[in-house]
PDB file of N, CA and C in Angstrom:
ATOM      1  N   UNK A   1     133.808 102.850  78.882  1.00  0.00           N
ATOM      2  CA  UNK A   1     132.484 103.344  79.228  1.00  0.00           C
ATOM      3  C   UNK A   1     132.006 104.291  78.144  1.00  0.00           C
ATOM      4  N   UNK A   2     130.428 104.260  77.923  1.00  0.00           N
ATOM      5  CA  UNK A   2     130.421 105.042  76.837  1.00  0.00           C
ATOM      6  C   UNK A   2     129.310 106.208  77.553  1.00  0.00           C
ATOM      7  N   UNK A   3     129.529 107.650  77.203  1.00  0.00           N
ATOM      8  CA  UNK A   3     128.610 108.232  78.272  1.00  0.00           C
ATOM      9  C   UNK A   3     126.801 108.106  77.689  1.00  0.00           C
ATOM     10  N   UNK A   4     126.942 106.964  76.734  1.00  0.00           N
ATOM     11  CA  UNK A   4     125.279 107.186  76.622  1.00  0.00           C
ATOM     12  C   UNK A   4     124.616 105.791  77.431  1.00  0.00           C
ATOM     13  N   UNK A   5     125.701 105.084  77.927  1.00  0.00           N
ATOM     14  CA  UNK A   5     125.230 104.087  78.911  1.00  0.00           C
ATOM     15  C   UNK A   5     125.041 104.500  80.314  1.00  0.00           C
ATOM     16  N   UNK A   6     122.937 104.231  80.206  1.00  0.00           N
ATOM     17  CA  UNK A   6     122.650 104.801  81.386  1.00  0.00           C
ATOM     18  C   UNK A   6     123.475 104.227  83.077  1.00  0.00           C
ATOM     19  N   UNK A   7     123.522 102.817  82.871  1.00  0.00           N
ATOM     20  CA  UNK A   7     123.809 102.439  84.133  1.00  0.00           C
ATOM     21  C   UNK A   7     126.181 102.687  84.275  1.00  0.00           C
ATOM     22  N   UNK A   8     126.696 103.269  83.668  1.00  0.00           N
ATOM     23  CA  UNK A   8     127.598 103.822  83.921  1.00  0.00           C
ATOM     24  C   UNK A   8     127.458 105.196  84.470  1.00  0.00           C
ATOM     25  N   UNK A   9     126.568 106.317  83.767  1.00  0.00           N
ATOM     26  CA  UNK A   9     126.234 107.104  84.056  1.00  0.00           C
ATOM     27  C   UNK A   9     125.609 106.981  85.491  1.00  0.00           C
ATOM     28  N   UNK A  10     124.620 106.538  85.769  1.00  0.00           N
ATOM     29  CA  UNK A  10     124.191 106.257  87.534  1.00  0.00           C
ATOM     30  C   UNK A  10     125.665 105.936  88.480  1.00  0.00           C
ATOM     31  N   UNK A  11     125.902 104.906  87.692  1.00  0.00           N
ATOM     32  CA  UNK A  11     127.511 104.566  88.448  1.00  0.00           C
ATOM     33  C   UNK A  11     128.565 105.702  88.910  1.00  0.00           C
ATOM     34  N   UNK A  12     128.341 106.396  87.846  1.00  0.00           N
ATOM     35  CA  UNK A  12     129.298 107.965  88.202  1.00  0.00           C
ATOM     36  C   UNK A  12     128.287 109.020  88.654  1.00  0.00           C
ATOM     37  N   UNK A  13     127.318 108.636  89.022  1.00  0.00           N
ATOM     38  CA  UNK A  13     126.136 109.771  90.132  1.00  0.00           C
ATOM     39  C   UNK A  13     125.985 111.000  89.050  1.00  0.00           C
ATOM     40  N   UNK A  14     126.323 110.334  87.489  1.00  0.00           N
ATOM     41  CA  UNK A  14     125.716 111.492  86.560  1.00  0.00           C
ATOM     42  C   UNK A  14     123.779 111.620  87.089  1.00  0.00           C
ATOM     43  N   UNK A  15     123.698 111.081  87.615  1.00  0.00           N
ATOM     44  CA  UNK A  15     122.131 110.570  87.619  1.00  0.00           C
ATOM     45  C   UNK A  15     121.642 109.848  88.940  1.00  0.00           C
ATOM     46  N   UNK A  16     120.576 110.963  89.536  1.00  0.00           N
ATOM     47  CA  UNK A  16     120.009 109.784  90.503  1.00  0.00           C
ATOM     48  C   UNK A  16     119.990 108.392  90.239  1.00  0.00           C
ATOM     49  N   UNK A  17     120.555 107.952  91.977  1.00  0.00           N
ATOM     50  CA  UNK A  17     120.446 106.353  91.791  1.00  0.00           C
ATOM     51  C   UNK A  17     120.032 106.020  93.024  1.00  0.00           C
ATOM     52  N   UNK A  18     119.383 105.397  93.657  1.00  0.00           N
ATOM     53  CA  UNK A  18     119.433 105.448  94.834  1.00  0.00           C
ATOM     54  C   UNK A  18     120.001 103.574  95.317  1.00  0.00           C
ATOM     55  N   UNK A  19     121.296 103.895  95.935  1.00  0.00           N
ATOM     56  CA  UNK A  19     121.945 102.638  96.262  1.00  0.00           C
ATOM     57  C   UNK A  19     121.686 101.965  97.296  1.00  0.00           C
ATOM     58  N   UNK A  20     122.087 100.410  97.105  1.00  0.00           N
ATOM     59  CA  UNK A  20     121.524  99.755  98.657  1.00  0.00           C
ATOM     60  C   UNK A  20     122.644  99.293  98.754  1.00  0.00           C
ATOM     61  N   UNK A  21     123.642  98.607  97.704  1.00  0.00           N
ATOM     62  CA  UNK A  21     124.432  98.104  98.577  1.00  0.00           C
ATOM     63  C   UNK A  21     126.062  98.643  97.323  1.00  0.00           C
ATOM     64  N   UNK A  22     127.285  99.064  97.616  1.00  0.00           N
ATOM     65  CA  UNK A  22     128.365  99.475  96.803  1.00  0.00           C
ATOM     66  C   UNK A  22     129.313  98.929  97.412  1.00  0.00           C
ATOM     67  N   UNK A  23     130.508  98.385  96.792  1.00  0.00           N
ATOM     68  CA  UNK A  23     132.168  98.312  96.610  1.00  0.00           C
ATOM     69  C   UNK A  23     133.022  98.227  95.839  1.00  0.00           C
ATOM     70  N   UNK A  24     133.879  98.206  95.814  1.00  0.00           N
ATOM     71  CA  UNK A  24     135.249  98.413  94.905  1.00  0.00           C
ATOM     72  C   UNK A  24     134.525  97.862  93.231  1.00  0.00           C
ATOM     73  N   UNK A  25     134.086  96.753  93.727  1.00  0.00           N
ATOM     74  CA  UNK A  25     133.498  96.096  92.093  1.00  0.00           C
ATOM     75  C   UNK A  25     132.407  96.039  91.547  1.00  0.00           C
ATOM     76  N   UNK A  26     131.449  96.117  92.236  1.00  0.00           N
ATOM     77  CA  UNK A  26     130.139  96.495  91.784  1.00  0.00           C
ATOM     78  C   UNK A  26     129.099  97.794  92.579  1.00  0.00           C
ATOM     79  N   UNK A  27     127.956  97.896  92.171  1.00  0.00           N
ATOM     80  CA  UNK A  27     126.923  98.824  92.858  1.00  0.00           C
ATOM     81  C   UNK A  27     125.357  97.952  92.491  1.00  0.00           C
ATOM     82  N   UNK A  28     124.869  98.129  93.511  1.00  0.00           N
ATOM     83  CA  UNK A  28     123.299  97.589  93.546  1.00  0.00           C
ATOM     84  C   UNK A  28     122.348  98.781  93.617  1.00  0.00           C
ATOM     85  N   UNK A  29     121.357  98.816  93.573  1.00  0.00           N
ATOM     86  CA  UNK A  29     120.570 100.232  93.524  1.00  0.00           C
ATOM     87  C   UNK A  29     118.992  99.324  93.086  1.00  0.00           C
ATOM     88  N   UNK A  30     118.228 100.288  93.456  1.00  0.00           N
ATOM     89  CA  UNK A  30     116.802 100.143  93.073  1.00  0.00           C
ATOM     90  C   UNK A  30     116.111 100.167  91.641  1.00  0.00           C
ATOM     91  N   UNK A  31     115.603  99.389  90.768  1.00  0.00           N
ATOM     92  CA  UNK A  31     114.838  99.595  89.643  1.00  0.00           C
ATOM     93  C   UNK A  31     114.089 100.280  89.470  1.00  0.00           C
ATOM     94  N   UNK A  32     114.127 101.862  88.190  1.00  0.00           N
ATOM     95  CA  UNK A  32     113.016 102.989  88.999  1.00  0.00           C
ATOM     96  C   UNK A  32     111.755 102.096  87.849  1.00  0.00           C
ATOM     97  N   UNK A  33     111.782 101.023  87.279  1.00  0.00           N
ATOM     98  CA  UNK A  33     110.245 100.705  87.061  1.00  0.00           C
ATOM     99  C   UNK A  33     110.314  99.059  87.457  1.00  0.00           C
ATOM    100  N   UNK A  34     110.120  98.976  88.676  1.00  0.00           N
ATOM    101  CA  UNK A  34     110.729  97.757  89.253  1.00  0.00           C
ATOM    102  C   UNK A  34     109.110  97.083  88.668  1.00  0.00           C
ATOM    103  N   UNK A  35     109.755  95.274  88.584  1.00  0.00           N
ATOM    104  CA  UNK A  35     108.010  94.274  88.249  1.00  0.00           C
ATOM    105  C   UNK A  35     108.587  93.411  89.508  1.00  0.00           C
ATOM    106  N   UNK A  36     108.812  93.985  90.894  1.00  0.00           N
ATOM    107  CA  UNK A  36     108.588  93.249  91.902  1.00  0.00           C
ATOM    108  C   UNK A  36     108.643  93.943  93.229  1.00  0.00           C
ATOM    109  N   UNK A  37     107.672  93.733  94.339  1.00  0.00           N
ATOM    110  CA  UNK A  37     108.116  94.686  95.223  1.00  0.00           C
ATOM    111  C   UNK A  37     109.630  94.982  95.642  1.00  0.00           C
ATOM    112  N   UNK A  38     110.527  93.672  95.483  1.00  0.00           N
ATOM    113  CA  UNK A  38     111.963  93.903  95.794  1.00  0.00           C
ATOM    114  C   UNK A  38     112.578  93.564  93.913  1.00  0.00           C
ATOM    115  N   UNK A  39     113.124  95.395  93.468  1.00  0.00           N
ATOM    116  CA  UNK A  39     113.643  94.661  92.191  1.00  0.00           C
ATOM    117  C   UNK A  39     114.894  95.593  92.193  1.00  0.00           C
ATOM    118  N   UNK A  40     116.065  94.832  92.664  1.00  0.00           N
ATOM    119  CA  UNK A  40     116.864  95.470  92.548  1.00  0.00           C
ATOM    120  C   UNK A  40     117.824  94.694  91.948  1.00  0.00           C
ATOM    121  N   UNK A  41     118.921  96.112  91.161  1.00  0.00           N
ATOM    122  CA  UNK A  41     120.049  95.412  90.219  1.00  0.00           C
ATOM    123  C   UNK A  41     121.424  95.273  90.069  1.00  0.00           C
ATOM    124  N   UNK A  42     122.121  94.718  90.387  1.00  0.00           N
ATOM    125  CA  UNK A  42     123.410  94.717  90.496  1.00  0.00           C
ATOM    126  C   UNK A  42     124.502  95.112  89.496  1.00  0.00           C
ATOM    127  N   UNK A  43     125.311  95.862  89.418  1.00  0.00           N
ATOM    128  CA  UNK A  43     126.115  95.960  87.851  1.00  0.00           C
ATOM    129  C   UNK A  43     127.629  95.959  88.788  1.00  0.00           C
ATOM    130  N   UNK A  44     128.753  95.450  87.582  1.00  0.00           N
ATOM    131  CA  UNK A  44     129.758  95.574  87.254  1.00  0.00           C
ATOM    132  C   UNK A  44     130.358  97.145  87.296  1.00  0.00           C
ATOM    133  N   UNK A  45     131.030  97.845  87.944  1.00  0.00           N
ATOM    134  CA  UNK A  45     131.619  98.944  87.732  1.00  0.00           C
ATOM    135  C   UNK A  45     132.118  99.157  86.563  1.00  0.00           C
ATOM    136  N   UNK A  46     132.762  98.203  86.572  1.00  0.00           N
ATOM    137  CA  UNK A  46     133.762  97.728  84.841  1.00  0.00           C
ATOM    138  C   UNK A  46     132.938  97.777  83.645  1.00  0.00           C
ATOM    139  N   UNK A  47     132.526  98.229  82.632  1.00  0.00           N
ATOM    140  CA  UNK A  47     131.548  98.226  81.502  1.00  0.00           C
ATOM    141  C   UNK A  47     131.981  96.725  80.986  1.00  0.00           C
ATOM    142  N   UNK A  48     130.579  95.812  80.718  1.00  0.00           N
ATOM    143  CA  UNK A  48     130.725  94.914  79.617  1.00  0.00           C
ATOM    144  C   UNK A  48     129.179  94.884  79.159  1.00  0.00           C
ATOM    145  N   UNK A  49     129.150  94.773  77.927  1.00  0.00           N
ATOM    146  CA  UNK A  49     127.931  94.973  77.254  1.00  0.00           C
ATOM    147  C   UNK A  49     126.762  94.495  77.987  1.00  0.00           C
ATOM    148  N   UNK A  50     127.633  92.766  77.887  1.00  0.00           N
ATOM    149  CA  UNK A  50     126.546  91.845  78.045  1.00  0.00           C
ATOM    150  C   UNK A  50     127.905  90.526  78.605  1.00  0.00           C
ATOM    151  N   UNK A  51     126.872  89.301  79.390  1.00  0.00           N
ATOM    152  CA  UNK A  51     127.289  88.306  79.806  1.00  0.00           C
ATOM    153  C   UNK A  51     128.284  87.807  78.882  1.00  0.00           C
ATOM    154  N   UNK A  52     127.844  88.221  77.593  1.00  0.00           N
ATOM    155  CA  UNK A  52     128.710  87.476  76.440  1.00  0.00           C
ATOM    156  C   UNK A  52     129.884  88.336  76.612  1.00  0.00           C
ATOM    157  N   UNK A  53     130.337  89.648  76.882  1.00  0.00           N
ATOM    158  CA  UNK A  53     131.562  90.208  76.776  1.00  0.00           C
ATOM    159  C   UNK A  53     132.752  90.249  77.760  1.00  0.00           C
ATOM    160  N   UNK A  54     132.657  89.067  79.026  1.00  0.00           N
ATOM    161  CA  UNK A  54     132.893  89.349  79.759  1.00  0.00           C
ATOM    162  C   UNK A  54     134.015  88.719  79.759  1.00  0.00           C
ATOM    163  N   UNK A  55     135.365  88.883  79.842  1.00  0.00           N
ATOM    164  CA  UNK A  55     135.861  88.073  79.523  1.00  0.00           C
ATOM    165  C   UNK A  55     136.406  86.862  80.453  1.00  0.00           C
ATOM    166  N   UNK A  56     137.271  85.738  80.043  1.00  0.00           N
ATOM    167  CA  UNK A  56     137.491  84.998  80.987  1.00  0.00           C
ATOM    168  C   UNK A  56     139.019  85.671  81.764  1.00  0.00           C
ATOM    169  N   UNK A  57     138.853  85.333  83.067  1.00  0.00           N
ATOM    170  CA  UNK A  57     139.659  85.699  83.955  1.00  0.00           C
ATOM    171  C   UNK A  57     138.653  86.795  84.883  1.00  0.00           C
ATOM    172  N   UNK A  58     137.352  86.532  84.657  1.00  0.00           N
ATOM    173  CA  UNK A  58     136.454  87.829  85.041  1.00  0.00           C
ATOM    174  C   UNK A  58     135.683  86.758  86.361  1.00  0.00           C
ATOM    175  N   UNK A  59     136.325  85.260  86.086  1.00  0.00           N
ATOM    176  CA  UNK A  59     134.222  84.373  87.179  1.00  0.00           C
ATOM    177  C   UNK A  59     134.283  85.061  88.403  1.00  0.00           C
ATOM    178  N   UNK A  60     135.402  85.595  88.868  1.00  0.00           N
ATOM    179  CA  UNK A  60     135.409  85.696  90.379  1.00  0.00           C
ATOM    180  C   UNK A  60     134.227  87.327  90.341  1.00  0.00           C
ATOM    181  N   UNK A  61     134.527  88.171  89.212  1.00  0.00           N
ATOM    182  CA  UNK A  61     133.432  89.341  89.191  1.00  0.00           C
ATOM    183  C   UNK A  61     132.289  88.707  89.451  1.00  0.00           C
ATOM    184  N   UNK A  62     131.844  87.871  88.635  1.00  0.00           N
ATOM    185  CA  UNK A  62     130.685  87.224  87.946  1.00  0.00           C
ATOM    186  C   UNK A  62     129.638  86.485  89.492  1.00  0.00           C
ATOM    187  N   UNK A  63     130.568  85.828  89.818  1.00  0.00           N
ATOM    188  CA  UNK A  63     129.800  84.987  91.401  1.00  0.00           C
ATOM    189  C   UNK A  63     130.211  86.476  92.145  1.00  0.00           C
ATOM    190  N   UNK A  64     130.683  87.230  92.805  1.00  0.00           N
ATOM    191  CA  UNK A  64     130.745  88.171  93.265  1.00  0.00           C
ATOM    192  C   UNK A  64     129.628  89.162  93.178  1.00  0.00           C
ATOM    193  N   UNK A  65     129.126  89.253  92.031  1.00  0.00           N
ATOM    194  CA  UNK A  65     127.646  89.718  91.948  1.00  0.00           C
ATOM    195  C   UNK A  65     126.720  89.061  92.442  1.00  0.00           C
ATOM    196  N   UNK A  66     126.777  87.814  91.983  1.00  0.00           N
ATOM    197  CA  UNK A  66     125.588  86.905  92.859  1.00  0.00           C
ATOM    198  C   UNK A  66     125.916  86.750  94.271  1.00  0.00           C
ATOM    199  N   UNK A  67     126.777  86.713  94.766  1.00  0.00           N
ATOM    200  CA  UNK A  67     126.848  86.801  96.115  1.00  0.00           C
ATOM    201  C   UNK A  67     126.337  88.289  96.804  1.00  0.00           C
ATOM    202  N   UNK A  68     126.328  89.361  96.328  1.00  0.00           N
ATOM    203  CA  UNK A  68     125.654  90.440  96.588  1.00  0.00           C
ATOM    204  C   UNK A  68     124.256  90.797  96.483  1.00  0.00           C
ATOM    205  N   UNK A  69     124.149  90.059  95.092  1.00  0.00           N
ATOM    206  CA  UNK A  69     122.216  89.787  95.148  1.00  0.00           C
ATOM    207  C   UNK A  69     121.925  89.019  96.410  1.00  0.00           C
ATOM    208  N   UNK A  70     122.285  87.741  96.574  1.00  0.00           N
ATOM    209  CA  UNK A  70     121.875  86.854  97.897  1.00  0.00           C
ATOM    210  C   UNK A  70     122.097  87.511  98.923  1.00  0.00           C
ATOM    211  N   UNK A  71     123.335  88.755  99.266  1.00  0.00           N
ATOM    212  CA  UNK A  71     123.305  89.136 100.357  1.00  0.00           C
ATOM    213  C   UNK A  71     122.469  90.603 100.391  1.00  0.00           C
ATOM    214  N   UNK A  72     122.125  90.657  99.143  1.00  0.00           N
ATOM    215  CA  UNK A  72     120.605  91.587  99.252  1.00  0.00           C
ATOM    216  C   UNK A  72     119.054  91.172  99.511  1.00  0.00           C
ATOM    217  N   UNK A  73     119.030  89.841  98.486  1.00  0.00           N
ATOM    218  CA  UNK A  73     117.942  89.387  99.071  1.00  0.00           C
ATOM    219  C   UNK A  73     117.818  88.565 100.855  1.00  0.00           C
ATOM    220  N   UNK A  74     118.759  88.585 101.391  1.00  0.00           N
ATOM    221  CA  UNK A  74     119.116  88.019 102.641  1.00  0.00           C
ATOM    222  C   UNK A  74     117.992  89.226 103.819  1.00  0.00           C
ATOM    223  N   UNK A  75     119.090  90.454 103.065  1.00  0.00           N
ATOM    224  CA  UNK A  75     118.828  91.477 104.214  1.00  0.00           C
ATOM    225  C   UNK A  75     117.105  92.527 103.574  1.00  0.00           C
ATOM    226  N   UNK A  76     116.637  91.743 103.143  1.00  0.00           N
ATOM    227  CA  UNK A  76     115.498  92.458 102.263  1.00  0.00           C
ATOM    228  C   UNK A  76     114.470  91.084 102.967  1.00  0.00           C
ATOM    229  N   UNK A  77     114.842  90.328 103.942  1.00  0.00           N
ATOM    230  CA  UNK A  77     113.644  89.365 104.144  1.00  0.00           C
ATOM    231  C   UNK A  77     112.843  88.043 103.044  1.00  0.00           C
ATOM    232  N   UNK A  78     114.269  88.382 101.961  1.00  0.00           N
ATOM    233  CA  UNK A  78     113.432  87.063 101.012  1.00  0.00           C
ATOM    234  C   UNK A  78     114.057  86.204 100.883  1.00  0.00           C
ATOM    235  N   UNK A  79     115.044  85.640 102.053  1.00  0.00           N
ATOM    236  CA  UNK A  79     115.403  84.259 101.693  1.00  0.00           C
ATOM    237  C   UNK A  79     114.730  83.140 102.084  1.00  0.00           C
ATOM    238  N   UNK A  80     113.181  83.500 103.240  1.00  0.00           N
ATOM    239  CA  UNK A  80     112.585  82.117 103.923  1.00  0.00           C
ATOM    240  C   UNK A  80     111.599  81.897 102.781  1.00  0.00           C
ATOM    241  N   UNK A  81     111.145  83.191 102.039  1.00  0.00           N
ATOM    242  CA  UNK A  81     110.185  83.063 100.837  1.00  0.00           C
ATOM    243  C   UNK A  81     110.936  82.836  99.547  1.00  0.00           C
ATOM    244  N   UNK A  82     112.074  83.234  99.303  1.00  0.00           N
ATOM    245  CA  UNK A  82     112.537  82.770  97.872  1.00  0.00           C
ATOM    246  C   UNK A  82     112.892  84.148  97.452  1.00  0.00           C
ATOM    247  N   UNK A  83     113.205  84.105  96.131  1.00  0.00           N
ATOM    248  CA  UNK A  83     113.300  85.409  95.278  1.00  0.00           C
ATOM    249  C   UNK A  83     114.074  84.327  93.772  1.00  0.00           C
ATOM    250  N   UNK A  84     114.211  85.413  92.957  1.00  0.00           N
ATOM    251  CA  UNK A  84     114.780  85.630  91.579  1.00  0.00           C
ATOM    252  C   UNK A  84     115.818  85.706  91.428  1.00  0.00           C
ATOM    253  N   UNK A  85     117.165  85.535  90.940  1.00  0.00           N
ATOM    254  CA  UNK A  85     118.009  85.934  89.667  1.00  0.00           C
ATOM    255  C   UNK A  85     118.351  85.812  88.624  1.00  0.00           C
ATOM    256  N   UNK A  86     117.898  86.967  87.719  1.00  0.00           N
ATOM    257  CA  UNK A  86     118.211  87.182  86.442  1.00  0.00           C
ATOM    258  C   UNK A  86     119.343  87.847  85.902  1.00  0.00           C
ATOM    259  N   UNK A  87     120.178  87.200  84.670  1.00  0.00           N
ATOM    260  CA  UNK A  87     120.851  88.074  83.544  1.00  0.00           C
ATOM    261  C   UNK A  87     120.199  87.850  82.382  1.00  0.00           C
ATOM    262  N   UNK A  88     119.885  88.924  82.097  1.00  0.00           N
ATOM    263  CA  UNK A  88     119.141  88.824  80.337  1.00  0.00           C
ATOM    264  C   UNK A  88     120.453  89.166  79.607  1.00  0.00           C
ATOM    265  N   UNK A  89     120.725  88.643  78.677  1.00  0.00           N
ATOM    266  CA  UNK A  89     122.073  88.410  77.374  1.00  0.00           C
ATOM    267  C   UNK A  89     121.218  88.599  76.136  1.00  0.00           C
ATOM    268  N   UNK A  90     120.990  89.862  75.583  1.00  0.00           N
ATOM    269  CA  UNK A  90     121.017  90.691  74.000  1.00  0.00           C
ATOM    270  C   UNK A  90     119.402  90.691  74.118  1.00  0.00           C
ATOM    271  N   UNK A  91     119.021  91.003  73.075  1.00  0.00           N
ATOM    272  CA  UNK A  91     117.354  92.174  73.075  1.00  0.00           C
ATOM    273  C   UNK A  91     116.524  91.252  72.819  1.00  0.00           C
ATOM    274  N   UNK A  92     116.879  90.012  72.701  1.00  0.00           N
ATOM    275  CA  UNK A  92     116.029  88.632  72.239  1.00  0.00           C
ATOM    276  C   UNK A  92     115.762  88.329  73.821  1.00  0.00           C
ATOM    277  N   UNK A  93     115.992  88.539  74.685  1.00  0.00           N
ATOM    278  CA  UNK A  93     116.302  88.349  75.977  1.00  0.00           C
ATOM    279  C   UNK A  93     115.259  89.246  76.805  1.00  0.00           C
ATOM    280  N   UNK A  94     115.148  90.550  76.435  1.00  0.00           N
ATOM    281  CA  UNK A  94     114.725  91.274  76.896  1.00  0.00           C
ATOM    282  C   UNK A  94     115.458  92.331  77.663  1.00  0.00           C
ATOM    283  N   UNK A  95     116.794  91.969  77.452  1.00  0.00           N
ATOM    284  CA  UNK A  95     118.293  92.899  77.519  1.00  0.00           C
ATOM    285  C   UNK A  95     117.948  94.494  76.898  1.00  0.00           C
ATOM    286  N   UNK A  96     117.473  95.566  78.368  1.00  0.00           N
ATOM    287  CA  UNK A  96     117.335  96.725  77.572  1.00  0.00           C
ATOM    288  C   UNK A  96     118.413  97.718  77.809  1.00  0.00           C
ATOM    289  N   UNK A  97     119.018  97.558  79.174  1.00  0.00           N
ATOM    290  CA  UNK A  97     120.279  98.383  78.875  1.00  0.00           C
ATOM    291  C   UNK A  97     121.518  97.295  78.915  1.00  0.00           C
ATOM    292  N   UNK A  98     122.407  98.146  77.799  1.00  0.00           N
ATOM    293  CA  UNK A  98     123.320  97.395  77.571  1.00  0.00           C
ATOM    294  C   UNK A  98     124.742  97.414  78.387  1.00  0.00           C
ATOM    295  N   UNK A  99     124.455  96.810  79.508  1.00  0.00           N
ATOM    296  CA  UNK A  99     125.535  97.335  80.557  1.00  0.00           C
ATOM    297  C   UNK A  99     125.256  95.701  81.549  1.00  0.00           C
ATOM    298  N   UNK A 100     126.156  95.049  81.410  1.00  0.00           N
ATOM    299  CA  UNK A 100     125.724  93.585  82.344  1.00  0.00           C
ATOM    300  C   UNK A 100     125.022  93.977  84.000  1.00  0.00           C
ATOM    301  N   UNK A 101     124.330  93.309  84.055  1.00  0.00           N
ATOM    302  CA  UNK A 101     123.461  93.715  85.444  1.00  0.00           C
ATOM    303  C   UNK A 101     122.682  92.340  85.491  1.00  0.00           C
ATOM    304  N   UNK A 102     122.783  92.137  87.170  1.00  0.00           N
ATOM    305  CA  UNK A 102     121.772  91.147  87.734  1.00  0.00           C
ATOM    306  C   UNK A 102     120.811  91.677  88.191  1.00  0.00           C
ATOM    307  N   UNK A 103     119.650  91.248  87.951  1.00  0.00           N
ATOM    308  CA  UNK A 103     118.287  91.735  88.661  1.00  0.00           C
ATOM    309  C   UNK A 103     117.936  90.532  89.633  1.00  0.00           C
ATOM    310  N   UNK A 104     117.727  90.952  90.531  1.00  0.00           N
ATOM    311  CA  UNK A 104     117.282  90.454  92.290  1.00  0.00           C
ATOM    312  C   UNK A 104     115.943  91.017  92.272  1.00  0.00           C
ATOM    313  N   UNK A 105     114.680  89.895  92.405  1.00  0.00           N
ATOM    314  CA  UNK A 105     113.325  89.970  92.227  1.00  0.00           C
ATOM    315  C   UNK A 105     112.724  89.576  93.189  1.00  0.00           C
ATOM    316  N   UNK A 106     111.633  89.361  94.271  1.00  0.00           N
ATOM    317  CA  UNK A 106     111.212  89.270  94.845  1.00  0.00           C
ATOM    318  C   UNK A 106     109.968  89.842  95.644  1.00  0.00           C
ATOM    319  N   UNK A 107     109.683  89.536  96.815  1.00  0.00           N
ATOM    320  CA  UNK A 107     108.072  89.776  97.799  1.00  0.00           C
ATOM    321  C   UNK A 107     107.295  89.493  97.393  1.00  0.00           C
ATOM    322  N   UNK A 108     107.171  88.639  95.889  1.00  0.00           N
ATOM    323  CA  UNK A 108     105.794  88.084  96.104  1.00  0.00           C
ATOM    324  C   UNK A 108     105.746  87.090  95.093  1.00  0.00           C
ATOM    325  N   UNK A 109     104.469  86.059  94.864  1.00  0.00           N
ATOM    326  CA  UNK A 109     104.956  84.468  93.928  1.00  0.00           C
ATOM    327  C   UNK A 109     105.534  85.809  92.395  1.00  0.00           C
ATOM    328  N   UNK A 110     106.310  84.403  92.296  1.00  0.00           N
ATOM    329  CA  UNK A 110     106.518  84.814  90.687  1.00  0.00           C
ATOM    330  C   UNK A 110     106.446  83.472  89.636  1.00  0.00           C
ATOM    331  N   UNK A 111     105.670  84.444  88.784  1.00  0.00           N
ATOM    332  CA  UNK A 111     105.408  82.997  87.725  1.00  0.00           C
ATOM    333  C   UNK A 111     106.258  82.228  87.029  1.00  0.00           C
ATOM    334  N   UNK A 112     106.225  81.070  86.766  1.00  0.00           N
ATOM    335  CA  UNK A 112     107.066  80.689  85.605  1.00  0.00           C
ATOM    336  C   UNK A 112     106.023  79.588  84.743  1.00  0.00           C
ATOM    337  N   UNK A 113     106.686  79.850  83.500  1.00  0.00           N
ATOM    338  CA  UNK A 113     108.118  80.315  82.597  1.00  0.00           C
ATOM    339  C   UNK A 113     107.406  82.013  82.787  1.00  0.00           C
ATOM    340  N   UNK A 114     108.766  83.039  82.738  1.00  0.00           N
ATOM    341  CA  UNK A 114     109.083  84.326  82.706  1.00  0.00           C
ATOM    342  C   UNK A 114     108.708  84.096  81.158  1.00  0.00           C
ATOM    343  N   UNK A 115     107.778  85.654  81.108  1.00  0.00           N
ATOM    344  CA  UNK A 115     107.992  86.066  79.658  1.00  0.00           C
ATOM    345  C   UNK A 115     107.326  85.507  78.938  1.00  0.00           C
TER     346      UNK A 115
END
């Protein structure tokens, strides 16, 4: 962990966070400049940069997050309407902190193509 990574720092409550859902392996929490009424993000406790650093012996982390987004967007009312998941991988991406995180998007249409 490096202490200038914000979402480790939240992780260790250096920093308001306000959480919705935590366990042993990850933490979910609210986006404080969310682009959806529901934008919340999931991270890895474990520091890895990015999707690319993760290593193998890690998938069970990996779907383990997505199973926490779905069981966020479940209990947030957006599974009869839909919702989002995103990993952005490096700054070409739109990857701004460098700390792997799923973003869970939702409450209202969303366009595509993103971006």
């Amino acid at each position: 962990m490096s202490e200038a990574c914000l979402f480790c720092r939240l992780r260790d409550r250096k920093l308001p966070v306000e959480v919705v859902y935590e366990d042993e392996e990850v933490l979910g929490f609210k986006d404080i400049n969310p682009k959806a009424p529901v934008h919340i993000l999931v991270i890895p406790k474990e520091h890895f940069t990015s999707l690319n650093e993760v290593p193998a012996g890690k998938e069970s982390l990996l779907g383990h997050m997505l199973r926490v987004a779905t069981k966020i967007g479940q209990e947030k009312g957006l599974a009869r309407t839909g919702y989002r998941i995103v990993i952005n991988t490096g700054p070409d991406s739109g990857q701004a902190v460098f700390h792997l995180h799923v973003h869970l998007l939702g409450g209202r249409r969303l366009s595509w193509p993103p971006g």
